[in-house]
Structure formats: structure tokens, C-alpha cells
C-alpha atoms as a PDB file:
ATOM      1  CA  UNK A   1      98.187 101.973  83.018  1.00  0.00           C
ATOM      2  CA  UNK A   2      95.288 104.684  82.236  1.00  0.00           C
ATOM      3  CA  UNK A   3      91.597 104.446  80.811  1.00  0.00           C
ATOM      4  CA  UNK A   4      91.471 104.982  77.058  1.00  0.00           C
ATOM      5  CA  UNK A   5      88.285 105.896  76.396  1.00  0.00           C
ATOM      6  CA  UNK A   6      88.999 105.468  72.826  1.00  0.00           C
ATOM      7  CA  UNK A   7      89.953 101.762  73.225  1.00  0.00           C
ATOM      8  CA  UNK A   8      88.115  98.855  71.487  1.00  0.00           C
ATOM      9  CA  UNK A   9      88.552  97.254  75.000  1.00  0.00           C
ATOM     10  CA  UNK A  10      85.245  98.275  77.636  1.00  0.00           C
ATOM     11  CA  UNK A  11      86.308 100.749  80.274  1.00  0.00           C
ATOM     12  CA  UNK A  12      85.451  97.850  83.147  1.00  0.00           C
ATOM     13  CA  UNK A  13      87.491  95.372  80.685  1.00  0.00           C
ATOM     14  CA  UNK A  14      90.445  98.241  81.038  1.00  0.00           C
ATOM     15  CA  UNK A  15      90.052  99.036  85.047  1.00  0.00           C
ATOM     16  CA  UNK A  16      89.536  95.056  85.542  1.00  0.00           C
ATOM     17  CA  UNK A  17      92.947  94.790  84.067  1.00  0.00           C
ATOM     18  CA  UNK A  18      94.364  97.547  85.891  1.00  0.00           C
ATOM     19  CA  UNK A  19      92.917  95.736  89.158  1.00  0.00           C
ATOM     20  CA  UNK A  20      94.895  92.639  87.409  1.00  0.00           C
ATOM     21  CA  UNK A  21      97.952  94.058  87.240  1.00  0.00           C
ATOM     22  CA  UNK A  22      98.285  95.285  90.944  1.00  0.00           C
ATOM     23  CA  UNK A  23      97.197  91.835  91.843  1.00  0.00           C
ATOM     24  CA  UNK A  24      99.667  90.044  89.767  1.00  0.00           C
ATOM     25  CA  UNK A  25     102.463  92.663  91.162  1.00  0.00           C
ATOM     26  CA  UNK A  26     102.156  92.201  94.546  1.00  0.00           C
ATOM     27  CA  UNK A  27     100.272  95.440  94.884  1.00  0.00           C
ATOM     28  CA  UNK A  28      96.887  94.219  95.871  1.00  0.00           C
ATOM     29  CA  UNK A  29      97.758  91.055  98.135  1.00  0.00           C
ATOM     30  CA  UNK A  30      96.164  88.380  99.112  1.00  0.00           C
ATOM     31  CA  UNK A  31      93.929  89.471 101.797  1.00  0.00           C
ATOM     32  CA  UNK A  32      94.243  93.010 101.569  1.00  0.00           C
ATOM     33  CA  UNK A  33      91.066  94.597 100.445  1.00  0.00           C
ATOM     34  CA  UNK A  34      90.712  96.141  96.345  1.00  0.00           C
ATOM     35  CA  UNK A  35      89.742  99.615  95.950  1.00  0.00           C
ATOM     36  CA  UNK A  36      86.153 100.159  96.789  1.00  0.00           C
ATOM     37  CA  UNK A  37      83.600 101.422  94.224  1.00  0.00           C
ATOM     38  CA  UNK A  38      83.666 104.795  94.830  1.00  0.00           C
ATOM     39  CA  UNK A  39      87.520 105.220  95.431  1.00  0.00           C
ATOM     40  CA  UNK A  40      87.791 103.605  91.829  1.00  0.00           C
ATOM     41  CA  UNK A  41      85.201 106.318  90.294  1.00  0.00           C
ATOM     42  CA  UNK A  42      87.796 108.805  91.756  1.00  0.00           C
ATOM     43  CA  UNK A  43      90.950 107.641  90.762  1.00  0.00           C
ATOM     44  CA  UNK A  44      89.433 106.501  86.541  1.00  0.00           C
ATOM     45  CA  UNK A  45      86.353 109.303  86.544  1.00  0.00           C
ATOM     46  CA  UNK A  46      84.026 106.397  85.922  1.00  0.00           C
ATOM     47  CA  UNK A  47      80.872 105.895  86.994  1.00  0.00           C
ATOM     48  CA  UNK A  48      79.780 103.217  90.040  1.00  0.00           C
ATOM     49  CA  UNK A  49      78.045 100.932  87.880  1.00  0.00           C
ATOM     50  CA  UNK A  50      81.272 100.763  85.501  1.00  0.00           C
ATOM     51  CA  UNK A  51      83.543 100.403  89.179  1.00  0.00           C
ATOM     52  CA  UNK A  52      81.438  97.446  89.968  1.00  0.00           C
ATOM     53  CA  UNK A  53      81.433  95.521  86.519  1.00  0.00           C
ATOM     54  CA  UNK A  54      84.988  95.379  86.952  1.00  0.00           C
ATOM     55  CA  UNK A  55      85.232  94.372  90.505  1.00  0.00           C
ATOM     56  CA  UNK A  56      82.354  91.663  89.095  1.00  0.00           C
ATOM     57  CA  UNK A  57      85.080  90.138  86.610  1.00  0.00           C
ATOM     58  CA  UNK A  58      88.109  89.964  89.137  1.00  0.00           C
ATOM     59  CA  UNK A  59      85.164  88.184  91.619  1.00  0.00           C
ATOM     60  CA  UNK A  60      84.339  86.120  88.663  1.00  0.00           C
ATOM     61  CA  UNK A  61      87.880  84.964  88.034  1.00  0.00           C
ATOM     62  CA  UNK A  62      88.348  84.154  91.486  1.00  0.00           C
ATOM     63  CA  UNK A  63      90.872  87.112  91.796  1.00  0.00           C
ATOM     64  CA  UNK A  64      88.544  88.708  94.413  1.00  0.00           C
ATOM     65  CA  UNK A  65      85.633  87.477  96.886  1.00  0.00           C
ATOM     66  CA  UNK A  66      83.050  89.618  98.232  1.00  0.00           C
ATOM     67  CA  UNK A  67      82.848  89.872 102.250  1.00  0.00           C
ATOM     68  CA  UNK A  68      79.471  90.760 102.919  1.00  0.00           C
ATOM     69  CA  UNK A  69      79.475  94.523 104.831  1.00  0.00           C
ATOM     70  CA  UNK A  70      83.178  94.510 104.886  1.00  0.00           C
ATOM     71  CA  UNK A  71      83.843  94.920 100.759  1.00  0.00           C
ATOM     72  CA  UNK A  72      86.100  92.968  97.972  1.00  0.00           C
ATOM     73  CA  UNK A  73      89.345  91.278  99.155  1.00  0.00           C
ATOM     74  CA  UNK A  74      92.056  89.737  96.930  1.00  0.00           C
ATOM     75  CA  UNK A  75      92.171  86.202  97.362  1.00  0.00           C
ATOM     76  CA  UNK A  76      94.868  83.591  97.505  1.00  0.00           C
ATOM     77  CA  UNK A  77      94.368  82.428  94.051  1.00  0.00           C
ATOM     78  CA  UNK A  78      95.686  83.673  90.734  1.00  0.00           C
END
């Protein structure tokens, strides 16, 4: 799945569902850490605040928790 910039969907919707999908696939497991920020910039050409909003939503699902100085993990849920 790639970023189309062109998309009625918001880039962080797009990347958040991206995130989703490697989640859902066994990709991202639970426990394993999700791609940081800046790795994310890197691999979509986004900019960090646009990385974070969509690291925000999978946290707000409950997809993801934020350990404090360690980063965002996949959690057992979803």
C-alpha cells in the first residue's frame, strides 16, 4: 500500500492504515515496537508531525501504547 497524495483520505488517515495492515498481518506483532517517527518520514516522505498523527490514531484505537523513552509498541489487542 503507498501514499496517494491525491486521495480524499488524510496522508496520517493513509499511513495509519498502512500501520493497520502490518498489524492485522502479523507484521507488526504484539510487542514488537512500530516504526518510529522519523523511520516513517523516510519510508512515506512525510513530515514528523504527519508520522505522529498517525501513530496518535493506532494509540487511540488501542492498536499501539506509548512506552515512555523506549517508543510505540503494538499491543495485544485488535
Amino acid at each position: 500500500m503507498t501514499i496517494d497524495r491525491e486521495w480524499h483520505e488524510p496522508v496520517y488517515v493513509q499511513v495509519a492504515a498502512i500501520l493497520r495492515e502490518r498489524i492485522a498481518s502479523g507484521e507488526l506483532a504484539p510487542g514488537r515496537p512500530v516504526p518510529s517517527v522519523r523511520t516513517l518520514t523516510e519510508e512515506h516522505g512525510i513530515n514528523r508531525a504527519t508520522a505522529a498523527k498517525a501513530l496518535k490514531v493506532l494509540v487511540d484505537e488501542g492498536l499501539a501504547e506509548v512506552v515512555p523513552g523506549w517508543g510505540t509498541y503494538v499491543t495485544g489487542r485488535g
